[in-house]
Protein backbone atom coordinates (compact mmCIF):
# COMPACT_ATOMS: atom_id res chain seq x y z
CA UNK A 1 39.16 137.10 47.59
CA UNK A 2 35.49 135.96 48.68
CA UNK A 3 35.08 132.20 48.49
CA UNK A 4 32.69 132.13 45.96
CA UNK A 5 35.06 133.84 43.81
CA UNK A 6 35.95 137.34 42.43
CA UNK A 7 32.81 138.51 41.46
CA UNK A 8 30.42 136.65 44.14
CA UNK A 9 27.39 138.32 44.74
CA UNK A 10 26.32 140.78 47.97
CA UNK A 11 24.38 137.45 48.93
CA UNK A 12 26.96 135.14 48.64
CA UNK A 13 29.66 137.26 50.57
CA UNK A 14 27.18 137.98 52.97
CA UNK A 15 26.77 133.73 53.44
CA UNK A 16 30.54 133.75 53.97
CA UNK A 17 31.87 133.64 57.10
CA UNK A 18 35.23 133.65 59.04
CA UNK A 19 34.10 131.85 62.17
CA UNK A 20 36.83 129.32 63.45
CA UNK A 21 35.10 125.32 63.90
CA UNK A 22 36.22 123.43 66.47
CA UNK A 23 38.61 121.75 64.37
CA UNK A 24 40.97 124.56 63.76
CA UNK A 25 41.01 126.02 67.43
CA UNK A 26 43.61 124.79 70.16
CA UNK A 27 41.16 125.68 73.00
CA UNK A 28 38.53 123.05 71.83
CA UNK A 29 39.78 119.17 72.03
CA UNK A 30 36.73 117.75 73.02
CA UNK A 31 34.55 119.61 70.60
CA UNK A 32 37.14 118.66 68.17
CA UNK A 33 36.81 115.00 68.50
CA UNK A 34 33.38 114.90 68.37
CA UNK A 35 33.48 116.42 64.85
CA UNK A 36 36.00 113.82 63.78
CA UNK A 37 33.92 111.02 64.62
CA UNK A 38 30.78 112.76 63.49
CA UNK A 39 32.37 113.05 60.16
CA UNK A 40 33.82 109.55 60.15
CA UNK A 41 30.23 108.53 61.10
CA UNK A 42 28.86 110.57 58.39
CA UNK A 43 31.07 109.01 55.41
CA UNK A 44 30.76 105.89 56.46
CA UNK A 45 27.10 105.80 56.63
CA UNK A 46 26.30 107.46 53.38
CA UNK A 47 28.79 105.94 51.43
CA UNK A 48 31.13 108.78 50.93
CA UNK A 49 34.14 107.04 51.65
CA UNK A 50 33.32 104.73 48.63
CA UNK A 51 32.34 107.79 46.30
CA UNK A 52 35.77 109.48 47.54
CA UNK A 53 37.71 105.84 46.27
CA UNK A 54 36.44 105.42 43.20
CA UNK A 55 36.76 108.86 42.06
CA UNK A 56 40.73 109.13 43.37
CA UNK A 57 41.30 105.49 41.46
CA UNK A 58 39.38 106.82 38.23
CA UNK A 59 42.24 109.85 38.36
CA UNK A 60 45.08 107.85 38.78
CA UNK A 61 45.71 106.30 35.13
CA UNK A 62 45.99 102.85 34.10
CA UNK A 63 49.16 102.24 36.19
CA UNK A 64 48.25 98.13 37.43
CA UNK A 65 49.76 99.82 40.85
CA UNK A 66 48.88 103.26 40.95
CA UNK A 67 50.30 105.58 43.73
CA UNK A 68 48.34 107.62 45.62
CA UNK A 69 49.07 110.11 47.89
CA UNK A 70 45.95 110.87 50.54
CA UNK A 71 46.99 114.26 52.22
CA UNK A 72 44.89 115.45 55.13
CA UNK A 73 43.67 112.18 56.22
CA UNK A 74 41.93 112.56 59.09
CA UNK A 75 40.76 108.67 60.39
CA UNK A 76 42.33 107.35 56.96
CA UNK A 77 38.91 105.99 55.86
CA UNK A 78 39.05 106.95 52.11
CA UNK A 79 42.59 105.56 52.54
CA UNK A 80 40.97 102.31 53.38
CA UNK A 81 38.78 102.28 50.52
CA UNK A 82 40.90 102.72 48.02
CA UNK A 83 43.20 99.82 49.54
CA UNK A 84 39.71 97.79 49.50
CA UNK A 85 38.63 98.65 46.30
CA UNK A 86 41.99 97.77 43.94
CA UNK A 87 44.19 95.13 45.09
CA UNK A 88 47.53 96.75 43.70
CA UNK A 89 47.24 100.50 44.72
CA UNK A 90 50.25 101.27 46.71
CA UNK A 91 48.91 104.28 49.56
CA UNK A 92 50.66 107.03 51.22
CA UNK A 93 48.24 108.31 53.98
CA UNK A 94 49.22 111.44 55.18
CA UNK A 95 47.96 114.26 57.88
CA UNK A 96 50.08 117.50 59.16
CA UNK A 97 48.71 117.07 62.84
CA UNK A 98 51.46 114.54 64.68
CA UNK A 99 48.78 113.06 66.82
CA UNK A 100 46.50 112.49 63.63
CA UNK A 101 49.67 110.80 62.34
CA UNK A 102 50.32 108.63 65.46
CA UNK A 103 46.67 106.97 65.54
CA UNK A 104 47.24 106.25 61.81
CA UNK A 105 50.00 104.31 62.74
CA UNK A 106 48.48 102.50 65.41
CA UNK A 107 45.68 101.50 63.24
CA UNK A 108 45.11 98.99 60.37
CA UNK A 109 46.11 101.03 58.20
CA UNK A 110 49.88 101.30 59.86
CA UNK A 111 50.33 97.84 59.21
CA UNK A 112 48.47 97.45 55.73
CA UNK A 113 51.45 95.82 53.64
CA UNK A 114 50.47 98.36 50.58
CA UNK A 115 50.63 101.53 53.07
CA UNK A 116 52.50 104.00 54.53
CA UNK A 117 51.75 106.57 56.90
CA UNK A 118 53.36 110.13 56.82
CA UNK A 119 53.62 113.42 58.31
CA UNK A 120 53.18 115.84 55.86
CA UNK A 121 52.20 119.27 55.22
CA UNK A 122 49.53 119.42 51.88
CA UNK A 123 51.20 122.75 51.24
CA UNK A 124 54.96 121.69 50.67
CA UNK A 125 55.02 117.90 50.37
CA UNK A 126 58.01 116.57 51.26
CA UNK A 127 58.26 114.43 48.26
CA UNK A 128 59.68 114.51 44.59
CA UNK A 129 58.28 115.06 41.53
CA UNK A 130 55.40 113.04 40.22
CA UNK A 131 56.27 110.78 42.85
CA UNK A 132 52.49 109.50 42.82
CA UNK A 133 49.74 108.93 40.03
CA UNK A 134 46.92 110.99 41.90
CA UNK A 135 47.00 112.83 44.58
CA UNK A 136 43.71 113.28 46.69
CA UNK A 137 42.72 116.51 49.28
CA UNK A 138 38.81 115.40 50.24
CA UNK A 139 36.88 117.47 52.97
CA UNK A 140 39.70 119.65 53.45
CA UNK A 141 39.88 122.87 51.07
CA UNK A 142 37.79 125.16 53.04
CA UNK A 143 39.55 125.10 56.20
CA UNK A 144 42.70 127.25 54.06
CA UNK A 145 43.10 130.39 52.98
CA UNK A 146 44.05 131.27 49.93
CA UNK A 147 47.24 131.91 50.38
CA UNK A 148 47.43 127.98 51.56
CA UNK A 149 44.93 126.85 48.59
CA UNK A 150 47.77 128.19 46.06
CA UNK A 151 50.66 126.13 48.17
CA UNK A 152 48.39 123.07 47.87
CA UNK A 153 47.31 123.46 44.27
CA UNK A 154 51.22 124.11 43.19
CA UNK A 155 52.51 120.89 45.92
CA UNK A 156 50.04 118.36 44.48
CA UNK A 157 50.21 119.47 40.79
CA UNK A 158 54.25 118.77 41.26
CA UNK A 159 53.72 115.45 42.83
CA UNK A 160 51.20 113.66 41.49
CA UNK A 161 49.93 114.01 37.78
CA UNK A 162 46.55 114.63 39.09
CA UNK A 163 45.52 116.31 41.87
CA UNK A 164 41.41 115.68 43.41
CA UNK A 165 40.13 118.26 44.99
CA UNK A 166 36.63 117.22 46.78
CA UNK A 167 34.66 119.28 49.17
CA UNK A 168 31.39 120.74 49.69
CA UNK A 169 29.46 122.38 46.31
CA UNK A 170 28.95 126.04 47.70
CA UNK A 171 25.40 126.64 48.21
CA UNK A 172 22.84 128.27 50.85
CA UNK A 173 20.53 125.13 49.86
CA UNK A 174 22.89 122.28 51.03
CA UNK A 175 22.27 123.84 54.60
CA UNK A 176 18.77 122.56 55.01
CA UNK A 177 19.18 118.68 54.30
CA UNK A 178 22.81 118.61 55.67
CA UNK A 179 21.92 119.50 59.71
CA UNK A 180 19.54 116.66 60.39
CA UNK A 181 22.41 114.33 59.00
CA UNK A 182 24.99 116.30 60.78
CA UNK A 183 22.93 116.19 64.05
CA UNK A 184 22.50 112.77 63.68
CA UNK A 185 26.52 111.41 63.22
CA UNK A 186 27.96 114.04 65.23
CA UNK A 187 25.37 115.91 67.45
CA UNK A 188 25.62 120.12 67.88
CA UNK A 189 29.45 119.94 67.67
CA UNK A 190 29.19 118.30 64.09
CA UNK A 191 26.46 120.94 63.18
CA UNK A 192 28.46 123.80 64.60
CA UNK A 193 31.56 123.16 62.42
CA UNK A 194 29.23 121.61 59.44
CA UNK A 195 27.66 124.68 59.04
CA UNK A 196 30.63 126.73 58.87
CA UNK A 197 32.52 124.51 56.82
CA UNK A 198 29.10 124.80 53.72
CA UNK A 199 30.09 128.59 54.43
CA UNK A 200 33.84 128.55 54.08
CA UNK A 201 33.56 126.31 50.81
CA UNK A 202 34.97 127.41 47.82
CA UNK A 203 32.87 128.23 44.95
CA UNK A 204 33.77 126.97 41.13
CA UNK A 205 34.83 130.70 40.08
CA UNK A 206 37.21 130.80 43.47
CA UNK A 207 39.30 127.87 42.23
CA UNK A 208 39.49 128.75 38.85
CA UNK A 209 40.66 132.32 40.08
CA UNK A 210 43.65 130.81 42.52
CA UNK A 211 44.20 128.08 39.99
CA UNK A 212 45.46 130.65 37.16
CA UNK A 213 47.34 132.33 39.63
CA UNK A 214 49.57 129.84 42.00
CA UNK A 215 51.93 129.60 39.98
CA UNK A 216 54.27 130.88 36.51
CA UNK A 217 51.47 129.09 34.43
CA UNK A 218 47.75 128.69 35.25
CA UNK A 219 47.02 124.80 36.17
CA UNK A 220 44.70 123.24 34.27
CA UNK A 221 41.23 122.71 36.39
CA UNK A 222 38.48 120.54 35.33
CA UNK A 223 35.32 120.77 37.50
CA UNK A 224 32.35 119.04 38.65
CA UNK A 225 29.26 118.63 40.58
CA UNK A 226 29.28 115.13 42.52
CA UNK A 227 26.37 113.58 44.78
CA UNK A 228 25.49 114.18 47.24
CA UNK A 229 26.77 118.07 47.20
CA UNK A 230 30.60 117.76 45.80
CA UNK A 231 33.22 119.96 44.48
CA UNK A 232 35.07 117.28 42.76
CA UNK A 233 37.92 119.25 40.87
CA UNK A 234 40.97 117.59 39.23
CA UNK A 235 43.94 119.84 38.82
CA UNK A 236 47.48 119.16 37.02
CA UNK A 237 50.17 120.86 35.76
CA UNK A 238 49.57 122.68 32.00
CA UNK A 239 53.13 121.70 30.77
């Protein structure tokens, strides 16, 4: 299925591409690490990390200690923020790659009283049912296919009541004011995988497509637009 969703336009498929960014190739570690930082860089600066918080806390209920489950991590900042930002939230940070998971653990957040790091896979969580209150995927989606998009929507649906979806909004037009920023935080590495990653984003028809299909009932999907240039989607179980 094209990423902008069963009936994308000639345009849009032609946007689409299936160019690997550094992130997801073996052959590329330094490349690799410049992205991370770049996009570290580029959250911190502009306040997405914040923006990421406050929209996983407004999903997770009115538990006074809600649980949240962060699954592709990365660096752990929007980990941090949530932490920062309410003084009960309990925090599993979690990331498939082991040496993602190892410089979690060596970091503040390894020894944050209210968190604990994990290895796990976002597309069969090795945890029970509604274990959490909200689980968040940010900045993450488009590196999947579909197949994979299914396993996560199904996973985080069954163990959290809420699952956040945030990535890029899919649009030619968030090219243009996103590579000076890019350039900026991350230099042509960040701008290389940047680029591709505005490209590999799924579009609003896309997840309601592979939401009514990953599983024996269509999820429930509610959708939004989020500044800068968000996908912020909140998915959970119809029963």
């Amino acid at each position: 299925m094209p990423r902008g969703g069963p009936d994308a336009s000639r345009l849009d498929r032609w946007y689409e591409t299936d160019r690997p960014e550094y992130l997801d190739r073996p052959d590329t570690p330094r490349e690799a690490a410049r992205v991370r930082r770049g996009l570290d860089r580029l959250h911190r600066l502009t306040g997405g990390y914040d923006r990421f918080a406050r929209w996983t806390l407004a999903y997770a209920g009115r538990a006074p200690a809600p649980r949240v489950l962060e699954l592709g991590a990365g660096t752990g900042g929007l980990s941090r923020r949530v932490l920062h930002r309410h003084p009960a939230a309990r925090v599993t940070v979690s990331d498939v790659e082991p040496g993602t998971v190892a410089a979690l653990r060596a970091g503040p957040l390894g020894a944050h009283p209210r968190a604990t790091v994990r290895r796990l896979d976002a597309t069969a969580v090795d945890a029970p049912d509604l274990a959490f209150d909200v689980a968040v995927f940010a900045a993450s989606l488009h590196h999947l296919p579909a197949d994979a998009v299914r396993a996560v929507l199904r996973e985080g649906t069954r163990v959290a009541g809420t699952l956040l979806l945030i990535d890029a909004w899919r649009s030619p037009l968030l090219c243009v004011p996103a590579v000076p920023l890019m350039f900026v935080t991350g230099g042509p590495a960040h701008v290389h995988d940047g680029l591709i990653s505005l490209r590999k984003a799924y579009g609003a028809a896309a997840l309601r497509e592979l939401a009514a299909t990953a599983g024996p009932a269509p999820l429930r999907l509610r959708m939004r637009f989020g500044l800068p240039g968000c996908l912020v989607a909140a998915v959970s179980a119809s029963g």
